[in-house]
N, C-alpha and C. Protein backbone atom coordinates (compact mmCIF):
# COMPACT_ATOMS: atom_id res chain seq x y z
N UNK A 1 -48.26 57.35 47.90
CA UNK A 1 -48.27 57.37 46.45
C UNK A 1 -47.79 58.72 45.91
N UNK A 2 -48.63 60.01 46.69
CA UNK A 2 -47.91 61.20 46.29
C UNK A 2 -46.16 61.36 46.43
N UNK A 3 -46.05 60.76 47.66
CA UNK A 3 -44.41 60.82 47.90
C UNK A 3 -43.63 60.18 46.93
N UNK A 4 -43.81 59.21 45.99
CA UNK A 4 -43.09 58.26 44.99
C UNK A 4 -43.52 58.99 43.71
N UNK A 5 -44.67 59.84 43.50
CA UNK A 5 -44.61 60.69 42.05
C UNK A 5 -43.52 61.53 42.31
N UNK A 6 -43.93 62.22 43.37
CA UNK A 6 -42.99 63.38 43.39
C UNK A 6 -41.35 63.03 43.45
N UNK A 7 -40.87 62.08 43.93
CA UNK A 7 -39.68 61.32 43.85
C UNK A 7 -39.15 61.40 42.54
N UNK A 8 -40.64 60.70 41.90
CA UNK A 8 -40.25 60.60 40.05
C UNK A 8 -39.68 61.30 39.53
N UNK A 9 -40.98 62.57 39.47
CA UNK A 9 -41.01 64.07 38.85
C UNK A 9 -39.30 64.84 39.38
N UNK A 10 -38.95 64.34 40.50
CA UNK A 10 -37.56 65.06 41.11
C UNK A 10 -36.29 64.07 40.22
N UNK A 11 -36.43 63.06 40.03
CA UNK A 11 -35.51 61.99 39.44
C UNK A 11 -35.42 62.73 37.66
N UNK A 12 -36.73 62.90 37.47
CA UNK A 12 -36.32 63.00 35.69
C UNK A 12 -35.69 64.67 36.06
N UNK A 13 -36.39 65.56 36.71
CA UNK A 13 -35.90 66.91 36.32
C UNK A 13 -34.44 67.08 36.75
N UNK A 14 -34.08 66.07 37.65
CA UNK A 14 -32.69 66.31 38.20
C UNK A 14 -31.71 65.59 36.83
N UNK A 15 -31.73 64.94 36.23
CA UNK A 15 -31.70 64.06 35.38
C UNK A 15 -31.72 64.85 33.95
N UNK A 16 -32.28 65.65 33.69
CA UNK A 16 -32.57 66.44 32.33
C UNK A 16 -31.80 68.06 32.76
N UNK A 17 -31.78 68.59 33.86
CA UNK A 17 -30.69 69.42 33.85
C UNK A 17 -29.25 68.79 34.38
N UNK A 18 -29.07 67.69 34.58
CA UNK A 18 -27.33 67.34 34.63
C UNK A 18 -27.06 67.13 33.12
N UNK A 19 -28.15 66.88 32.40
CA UNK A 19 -27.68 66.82 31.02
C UNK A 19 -27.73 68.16 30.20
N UNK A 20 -28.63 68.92 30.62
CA UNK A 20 -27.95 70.42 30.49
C UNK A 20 -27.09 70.81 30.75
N UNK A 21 -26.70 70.87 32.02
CA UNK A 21 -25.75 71.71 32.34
C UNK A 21 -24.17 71.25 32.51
N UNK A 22 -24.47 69.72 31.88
CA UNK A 22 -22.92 69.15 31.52
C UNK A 22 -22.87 69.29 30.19
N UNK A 23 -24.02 69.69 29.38
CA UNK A 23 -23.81 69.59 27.09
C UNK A 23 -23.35 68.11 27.21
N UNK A 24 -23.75 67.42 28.12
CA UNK A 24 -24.17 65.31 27.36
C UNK A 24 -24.84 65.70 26.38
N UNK A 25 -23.96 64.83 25.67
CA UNK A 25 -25.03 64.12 24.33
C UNK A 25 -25.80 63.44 24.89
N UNK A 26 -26.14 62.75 26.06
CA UNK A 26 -26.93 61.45 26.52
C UNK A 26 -27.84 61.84 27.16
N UNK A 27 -29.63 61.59 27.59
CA UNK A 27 -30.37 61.65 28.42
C UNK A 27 -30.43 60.65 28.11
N UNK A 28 -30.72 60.20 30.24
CA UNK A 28 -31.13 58.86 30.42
C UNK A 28 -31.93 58.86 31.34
N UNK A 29 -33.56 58.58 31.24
CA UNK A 29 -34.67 58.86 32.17
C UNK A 29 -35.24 57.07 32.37
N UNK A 30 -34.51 56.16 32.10
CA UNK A 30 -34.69 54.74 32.30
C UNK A 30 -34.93 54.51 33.36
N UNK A 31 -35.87 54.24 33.81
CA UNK A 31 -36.72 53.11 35.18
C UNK A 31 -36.89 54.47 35.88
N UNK A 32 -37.94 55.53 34.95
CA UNK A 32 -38.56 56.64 35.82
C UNK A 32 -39.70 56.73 36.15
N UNK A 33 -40.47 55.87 35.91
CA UNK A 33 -42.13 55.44 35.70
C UNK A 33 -42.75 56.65 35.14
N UNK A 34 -42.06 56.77 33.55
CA UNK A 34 -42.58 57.23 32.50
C UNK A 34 -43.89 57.12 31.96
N UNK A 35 -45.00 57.64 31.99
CA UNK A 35 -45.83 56.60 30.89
C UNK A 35 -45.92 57.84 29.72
N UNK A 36 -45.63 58.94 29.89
CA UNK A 36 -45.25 59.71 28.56
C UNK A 36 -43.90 60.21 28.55
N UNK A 37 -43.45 61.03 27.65
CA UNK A 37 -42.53 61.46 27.19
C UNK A 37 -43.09 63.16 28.36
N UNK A 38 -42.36 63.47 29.11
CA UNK A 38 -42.62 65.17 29.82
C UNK A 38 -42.48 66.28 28.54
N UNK A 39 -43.92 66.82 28.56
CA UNK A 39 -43.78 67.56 28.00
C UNK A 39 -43.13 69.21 28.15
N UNK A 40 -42.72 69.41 29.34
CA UNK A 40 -41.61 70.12 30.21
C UNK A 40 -40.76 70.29 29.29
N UNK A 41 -39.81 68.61 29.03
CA UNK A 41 -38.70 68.54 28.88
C UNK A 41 -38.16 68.88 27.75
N UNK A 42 -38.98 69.10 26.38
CA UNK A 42 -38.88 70.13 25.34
C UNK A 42 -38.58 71.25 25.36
N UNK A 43 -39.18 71.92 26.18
CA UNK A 43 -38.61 73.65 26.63
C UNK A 43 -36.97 73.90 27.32
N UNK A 44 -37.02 72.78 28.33
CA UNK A 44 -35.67 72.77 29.02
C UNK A 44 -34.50 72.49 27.80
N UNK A 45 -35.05 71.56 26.98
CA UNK A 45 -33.74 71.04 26.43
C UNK A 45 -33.63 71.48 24.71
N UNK A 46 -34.48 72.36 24.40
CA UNK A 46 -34.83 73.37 23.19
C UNK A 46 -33.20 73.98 22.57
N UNK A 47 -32.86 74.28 23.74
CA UNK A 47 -31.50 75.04 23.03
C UNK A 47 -30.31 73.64 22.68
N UNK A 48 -30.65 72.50 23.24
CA UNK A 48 -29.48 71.76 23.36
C UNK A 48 -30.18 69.97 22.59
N UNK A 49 -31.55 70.39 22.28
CA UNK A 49 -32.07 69.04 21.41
C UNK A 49 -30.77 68.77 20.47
N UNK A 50 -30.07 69.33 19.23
CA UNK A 50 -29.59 68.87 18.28
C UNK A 50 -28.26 68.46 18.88
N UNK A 51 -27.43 68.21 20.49
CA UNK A 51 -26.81 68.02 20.61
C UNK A 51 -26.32 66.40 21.02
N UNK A 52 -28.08 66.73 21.29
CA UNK A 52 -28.27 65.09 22.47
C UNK A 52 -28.44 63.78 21.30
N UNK A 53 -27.64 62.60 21.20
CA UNK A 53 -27.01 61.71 20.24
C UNK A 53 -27.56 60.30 20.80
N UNK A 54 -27.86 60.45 22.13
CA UNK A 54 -28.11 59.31 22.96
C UNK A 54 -29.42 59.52 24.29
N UNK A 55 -30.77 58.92 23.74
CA UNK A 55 -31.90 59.19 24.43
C UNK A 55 -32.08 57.53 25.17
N UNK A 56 -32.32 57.16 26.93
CA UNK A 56 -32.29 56.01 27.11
C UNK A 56 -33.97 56.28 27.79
N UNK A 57 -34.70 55.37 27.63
CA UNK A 57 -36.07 55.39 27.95
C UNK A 57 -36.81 54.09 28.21
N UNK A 58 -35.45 53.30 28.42
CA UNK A 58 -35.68 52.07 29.14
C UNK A 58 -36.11 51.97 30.51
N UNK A 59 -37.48 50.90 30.17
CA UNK A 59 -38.26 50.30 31.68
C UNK A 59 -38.53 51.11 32.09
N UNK A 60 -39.56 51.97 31.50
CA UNK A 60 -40.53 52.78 31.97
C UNK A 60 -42.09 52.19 31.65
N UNK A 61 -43.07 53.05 31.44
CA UNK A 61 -44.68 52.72 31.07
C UNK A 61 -45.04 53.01 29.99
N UNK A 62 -43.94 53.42 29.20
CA UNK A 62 -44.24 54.34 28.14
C UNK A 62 -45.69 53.58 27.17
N UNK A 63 -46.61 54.11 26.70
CA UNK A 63 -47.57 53.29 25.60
C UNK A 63 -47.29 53.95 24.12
N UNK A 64 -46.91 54.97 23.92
CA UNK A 64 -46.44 55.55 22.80
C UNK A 64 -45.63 56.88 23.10
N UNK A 65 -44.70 56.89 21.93
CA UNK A 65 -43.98 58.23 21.68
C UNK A 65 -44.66 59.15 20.95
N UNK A 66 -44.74 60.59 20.43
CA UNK A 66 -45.28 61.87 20.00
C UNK A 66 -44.47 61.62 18.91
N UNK A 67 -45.09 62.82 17.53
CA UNK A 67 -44.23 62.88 16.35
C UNK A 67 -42.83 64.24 16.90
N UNK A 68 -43.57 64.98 17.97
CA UNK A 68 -42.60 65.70 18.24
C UNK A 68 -41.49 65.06 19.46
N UNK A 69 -41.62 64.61 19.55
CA UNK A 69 -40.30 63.54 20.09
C UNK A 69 -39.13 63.42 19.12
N UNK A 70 -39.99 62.38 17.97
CA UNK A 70 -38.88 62.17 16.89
C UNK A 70 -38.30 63.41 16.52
N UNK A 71 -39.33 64.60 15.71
CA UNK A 71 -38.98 65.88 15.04
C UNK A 71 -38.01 66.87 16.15
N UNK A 72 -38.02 66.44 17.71
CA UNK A 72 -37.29 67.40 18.67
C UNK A 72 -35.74 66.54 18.38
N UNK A 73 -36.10 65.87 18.60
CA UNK A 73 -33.97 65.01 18.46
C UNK A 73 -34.33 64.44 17.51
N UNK A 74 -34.23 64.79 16.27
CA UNK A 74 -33.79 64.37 15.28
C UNK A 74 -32.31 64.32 15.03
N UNK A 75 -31.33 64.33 15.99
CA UNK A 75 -29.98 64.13 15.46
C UNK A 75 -29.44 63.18 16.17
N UNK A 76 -30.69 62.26 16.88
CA UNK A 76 -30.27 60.75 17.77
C UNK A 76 -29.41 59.92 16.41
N UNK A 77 -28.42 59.73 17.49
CA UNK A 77 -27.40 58.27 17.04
C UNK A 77 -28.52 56.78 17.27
N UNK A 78 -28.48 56.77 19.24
CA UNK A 78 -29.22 55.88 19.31
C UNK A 78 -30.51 56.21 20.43
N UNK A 79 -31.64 55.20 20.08
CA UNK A 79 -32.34 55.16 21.05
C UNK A 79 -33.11 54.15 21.76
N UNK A 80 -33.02 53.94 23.33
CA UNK A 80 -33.02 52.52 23.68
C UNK A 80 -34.74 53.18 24.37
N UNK A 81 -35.35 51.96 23.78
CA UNK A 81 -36.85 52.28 24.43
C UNK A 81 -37.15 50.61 24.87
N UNK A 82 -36.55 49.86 25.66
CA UNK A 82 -36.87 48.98 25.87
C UNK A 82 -37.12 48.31 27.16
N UNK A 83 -38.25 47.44 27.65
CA UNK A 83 -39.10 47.55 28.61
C UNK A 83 -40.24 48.04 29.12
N UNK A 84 -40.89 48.75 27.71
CA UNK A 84 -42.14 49.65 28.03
C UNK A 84 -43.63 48.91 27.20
N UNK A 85 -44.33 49.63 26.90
CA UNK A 85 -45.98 49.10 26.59
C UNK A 85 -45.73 49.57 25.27
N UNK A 86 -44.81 49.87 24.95
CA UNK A 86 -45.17 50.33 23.06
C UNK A 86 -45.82 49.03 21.64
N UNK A 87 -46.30 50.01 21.29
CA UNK A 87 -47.11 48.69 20.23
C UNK A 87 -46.48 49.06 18.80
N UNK A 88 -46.46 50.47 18.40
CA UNK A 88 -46.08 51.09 17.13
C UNK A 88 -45.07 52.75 17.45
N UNK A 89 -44.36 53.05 16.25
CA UNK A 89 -44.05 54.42 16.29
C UNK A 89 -44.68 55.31 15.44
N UNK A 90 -44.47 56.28 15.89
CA UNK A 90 -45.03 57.51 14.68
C UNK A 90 -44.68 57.47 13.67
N UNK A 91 -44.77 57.91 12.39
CA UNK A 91 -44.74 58.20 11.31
C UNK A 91 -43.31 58.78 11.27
N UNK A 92 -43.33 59.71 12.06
CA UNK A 92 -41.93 60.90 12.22
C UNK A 92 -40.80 60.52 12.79
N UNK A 93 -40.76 59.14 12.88
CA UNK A 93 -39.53 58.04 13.01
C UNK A 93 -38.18 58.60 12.00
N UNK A 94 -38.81 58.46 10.63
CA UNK A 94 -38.25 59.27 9.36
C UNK A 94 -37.75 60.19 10.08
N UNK A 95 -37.67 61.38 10.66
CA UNK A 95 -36.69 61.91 11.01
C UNK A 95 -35.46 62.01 11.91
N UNK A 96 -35.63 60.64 12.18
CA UNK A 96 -34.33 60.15 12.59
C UNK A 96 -33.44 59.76 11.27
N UNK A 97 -32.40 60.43 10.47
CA UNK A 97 -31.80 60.36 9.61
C UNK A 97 -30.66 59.69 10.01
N UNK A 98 -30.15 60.33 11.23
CA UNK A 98 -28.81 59.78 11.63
C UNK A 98 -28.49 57.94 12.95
N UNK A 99 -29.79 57.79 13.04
CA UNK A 99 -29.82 56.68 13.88
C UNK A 99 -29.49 55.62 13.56
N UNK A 100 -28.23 55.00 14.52
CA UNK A 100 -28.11 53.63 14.19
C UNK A 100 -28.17 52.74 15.10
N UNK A 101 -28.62 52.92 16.02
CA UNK A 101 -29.20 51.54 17.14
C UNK A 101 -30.64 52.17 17.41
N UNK A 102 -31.11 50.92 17.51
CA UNK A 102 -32.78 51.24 18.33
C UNK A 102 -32.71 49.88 19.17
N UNK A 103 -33.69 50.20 20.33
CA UNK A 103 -33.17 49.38 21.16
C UNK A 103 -35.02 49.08 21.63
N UNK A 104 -35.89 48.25 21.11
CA UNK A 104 -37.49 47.93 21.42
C UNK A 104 -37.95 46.98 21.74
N UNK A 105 -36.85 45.99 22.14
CA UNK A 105 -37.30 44.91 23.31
C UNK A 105 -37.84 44.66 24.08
N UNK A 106 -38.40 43.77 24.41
CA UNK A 106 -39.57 43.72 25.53
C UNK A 106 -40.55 44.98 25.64
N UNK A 107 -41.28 45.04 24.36
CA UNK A 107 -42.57 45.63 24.06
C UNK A 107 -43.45 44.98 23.65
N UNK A 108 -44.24 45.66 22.70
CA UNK A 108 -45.58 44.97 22.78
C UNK A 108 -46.08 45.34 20.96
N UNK A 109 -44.75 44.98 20.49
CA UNK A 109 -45.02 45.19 18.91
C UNK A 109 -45.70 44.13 18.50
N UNK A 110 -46.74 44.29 17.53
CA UNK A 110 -47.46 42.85 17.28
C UNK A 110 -47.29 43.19 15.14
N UNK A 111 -46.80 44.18 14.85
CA UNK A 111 -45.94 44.29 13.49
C UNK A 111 -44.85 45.35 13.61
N UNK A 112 -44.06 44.60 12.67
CA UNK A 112 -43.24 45.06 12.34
C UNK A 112 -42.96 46.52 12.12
N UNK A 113 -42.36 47.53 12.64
CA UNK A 113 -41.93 48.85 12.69
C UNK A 113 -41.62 49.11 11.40
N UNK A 114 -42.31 49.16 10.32
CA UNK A 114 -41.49 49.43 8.89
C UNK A 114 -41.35 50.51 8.46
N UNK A 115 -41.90 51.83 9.56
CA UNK A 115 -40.41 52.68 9.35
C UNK A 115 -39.11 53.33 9.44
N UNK A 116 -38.93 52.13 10.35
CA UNK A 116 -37.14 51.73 10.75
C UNK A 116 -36.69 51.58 9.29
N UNK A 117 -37.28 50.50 8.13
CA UNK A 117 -36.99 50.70 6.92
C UNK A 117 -36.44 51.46 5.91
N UNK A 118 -37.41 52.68 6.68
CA UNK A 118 -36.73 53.98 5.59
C UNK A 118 -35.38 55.01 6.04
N UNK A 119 -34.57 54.05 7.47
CA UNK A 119 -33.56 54.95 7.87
C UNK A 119 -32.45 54.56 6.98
N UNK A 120 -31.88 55.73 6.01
CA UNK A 120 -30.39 54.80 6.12
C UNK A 120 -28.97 54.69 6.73
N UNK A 121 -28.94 55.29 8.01
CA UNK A 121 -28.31 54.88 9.13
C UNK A 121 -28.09 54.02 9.89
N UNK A 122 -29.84 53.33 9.76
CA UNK A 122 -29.74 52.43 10.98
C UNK A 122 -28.79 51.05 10.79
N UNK A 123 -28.29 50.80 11.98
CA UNK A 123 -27.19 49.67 11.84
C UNK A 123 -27.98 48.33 12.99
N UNK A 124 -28.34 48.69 13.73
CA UNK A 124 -28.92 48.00 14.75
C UNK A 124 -30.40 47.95 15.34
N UNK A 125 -31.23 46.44 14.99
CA UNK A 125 -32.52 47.13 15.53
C UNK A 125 -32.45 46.11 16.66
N UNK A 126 -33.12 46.18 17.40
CA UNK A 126 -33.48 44.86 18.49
C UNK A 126 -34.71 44.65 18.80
N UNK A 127 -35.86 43.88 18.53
CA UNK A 127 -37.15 43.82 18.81
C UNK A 127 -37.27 42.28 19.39
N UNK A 128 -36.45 42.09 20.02
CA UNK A 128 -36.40 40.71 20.98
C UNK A 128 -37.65 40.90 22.13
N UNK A 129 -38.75 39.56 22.10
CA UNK A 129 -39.19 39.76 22.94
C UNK A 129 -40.63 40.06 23.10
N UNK A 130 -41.16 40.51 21.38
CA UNK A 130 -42.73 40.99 21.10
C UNK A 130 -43.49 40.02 20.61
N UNK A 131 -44.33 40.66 20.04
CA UNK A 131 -45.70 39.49 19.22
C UNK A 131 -45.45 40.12 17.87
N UNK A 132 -44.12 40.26 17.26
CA UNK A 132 -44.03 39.90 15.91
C UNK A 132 -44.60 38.67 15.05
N UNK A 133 -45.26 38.64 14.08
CA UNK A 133 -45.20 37.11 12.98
C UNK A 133 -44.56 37.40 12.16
N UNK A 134 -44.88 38.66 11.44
CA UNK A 134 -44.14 38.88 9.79
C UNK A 134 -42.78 40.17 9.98
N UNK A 135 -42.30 39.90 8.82
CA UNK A 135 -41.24 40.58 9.11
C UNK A 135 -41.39 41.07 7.39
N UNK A 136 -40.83 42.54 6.78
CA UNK A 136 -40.74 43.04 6.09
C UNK A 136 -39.23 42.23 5.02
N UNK A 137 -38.63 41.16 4.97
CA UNK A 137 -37.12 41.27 4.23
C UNK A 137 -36.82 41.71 3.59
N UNK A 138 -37.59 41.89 2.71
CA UNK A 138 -37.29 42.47 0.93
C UNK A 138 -36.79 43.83 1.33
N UNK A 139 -37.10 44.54 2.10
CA UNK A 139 -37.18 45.84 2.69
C UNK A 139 -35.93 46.06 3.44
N UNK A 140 -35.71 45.06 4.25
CA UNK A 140 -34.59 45.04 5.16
C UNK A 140 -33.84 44.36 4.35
N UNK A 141 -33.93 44.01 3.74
CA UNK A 141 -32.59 43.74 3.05
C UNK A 141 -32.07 44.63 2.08
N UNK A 142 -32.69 45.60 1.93
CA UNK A 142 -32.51 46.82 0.78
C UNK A 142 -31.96 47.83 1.82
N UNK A 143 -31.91 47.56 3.39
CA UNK A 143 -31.43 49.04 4.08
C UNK A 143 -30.16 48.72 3.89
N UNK A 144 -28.98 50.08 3.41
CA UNK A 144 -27.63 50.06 3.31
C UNK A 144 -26.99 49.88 4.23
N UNK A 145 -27.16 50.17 5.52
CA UNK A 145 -26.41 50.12 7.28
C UNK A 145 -27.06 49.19 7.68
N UNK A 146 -27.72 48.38 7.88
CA UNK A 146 -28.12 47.26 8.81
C UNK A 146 -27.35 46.40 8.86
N UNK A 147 -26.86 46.26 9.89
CA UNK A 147 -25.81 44.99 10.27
C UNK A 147 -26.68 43.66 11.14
N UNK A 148 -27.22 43.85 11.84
CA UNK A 148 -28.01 43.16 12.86
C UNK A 148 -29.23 43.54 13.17
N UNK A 149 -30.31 42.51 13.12
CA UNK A 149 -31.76 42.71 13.75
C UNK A 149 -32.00 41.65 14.57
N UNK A 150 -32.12 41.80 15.75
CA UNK A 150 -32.66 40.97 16.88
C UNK A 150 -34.26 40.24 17.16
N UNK A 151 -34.78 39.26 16.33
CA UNK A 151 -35.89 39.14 16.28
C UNK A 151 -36.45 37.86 17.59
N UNK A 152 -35.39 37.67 18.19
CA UNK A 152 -35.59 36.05 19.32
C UNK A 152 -36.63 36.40 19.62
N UNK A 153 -37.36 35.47 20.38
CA UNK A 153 -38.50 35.40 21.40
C UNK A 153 -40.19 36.11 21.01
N UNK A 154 -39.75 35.99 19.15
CA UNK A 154 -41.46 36.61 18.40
C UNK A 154 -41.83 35.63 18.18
N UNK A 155 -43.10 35.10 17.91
CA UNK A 155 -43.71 34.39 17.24
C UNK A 155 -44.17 34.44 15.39
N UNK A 156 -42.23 34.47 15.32
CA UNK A 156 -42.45 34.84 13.93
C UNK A 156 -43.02 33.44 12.68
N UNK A 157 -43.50 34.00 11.42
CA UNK A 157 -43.82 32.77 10.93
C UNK A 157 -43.10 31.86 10.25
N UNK A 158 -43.15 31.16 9.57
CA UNK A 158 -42.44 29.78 9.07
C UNK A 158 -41.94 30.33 7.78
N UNK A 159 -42.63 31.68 6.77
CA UNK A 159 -42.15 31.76 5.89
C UNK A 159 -41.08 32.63 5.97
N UNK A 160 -40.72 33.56 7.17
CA UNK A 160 -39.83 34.66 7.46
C UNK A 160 -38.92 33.48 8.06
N UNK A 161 -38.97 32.66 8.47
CA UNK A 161 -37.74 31.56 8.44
C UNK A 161 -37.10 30.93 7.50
N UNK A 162 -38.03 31.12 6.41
CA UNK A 162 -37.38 30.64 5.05
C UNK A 162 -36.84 31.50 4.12
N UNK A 163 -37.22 32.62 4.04
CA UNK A 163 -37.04 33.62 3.23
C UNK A 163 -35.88 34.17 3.27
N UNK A 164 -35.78 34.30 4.78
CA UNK A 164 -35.23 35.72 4.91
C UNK A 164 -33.73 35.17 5.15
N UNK A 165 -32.77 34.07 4.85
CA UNK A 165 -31.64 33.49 4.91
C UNK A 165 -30.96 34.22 3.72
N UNK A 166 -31.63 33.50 2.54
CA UNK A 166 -30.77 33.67 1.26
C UNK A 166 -30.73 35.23 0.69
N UNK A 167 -31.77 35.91 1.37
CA UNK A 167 -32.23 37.46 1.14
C UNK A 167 -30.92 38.66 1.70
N UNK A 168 -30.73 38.44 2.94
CA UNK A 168 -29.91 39.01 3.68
C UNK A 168 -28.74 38.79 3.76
N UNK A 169 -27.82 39.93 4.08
CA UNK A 169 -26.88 40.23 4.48
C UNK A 169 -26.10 40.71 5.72
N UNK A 170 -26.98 41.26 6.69
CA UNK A 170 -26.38 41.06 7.89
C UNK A 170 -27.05 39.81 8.99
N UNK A 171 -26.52 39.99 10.13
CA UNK A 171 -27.40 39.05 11.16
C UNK A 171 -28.52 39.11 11.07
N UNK A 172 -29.23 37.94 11.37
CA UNK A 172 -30.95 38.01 11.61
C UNK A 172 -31.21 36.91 12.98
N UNK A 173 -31.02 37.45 14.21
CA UNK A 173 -30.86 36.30 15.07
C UNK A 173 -32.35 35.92 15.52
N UNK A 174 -32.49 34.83 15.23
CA UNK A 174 -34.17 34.28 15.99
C UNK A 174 -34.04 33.11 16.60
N UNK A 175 -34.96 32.89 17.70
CA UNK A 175 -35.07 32.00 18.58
C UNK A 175 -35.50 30.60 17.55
N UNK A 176 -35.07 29.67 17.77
CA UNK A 176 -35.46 28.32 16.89
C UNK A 176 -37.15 28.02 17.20
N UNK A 177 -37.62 27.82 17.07
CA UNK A 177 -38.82 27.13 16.57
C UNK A 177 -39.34 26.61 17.72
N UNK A 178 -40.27 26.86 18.71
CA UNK A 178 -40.74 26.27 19.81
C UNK A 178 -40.90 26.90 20.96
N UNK A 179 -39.30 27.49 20.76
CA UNK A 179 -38.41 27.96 22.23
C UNK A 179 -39.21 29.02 23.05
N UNK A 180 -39.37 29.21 23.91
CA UNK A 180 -40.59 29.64 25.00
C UNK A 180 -39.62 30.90 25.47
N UNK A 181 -40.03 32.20 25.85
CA UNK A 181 -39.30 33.48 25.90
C UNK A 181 -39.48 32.90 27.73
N UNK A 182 -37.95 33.66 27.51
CA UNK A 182 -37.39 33.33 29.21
C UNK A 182 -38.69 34.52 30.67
N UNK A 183 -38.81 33.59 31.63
CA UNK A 183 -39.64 34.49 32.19
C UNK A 183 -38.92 35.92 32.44
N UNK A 184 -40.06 36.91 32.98
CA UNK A 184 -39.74 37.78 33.05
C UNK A 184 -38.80 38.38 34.59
């Protein structure tokens, strides 16, 4: 068991200085058996946070993100957190100004993220896959960049099936009525 942490711990740090020491916009610590965010990895990447555009944090353990997560890369384009235990985000989401994909699939949202709401960047959300029912429209339909929200495989309700057609303007893709989320 010690031999497979330490594997880990060698995978992300090798992983967070190739993205130093190449100036990527991209860290990608996906399928590192995350269950937090390293708090290390703030210090290492301090001089080069406002560069990084692309954070991947897919299929890890994650159960929540920090407000200093959001407030450290605040100049994410996108960020894919999907495959982990998350239920909600911080507050300090809002400082993602410039984000336009989020990527929160196969989590464990049981409402709606509504402060993805207040980005007006975002172009892309994906929450395929949770224990959504309600969905915010009035709201999402007031964001200026939203092109697509991925809602398949929630147990959303009957009135966010009715509503939210004549409301919107970009995609709203949901699983029809019944349809059972593909195993895992």
């Amino acid at each position: 068991m010690l031999k497979k942490m330490g594997e880990a711990v060698a995978r992300v740090a090798r992983k967070v200085n190739e993205t130093v020491e190449s100036g990527s916009d991209t860290l990608d610590l996906a399928e590192c058996k995350l269950v937090s965010f390293p708090i290390g990895i703030y210090k290492v990447l301090r001089n080069v946070s406002d560069q990084i555009h692309l954070i991947t944090l897919a299929n890890n353990e994650l159960k929540s993100l920090t407000s200093k997560f959001m407030t450290t890369f605040s100049q994410l384009r996108e960020l894919h957190l999907e495959g982990n235990f998350l239920h909600r985000l911080p507050n300090e989401v809002s400082a993602l100004q410039h984000l336009k994909a989020i990527d929160l699939s196969r989590n464990q949202f049981r409402d709606f993220p509504e402060q993805l709401t207040s980005l007006p960047a975002l172009e892309t959300i994906n929450l395929e896959e949770n224990e959504i029912i309600d969905v915010p429209v009035e709201k999402l339909a007031s964001m200026p960049a939203l092109r697509s929200i991925n809602l398949r495989f929630n147990p959303l309700n009957a009135e966010v099936r009715v509503i939210a057609p004549p409301l919107i303007k970009f995609n709203m893709l949901m699983t029809p009525e019944g349809a059972q989320a593909p195993p895992p």
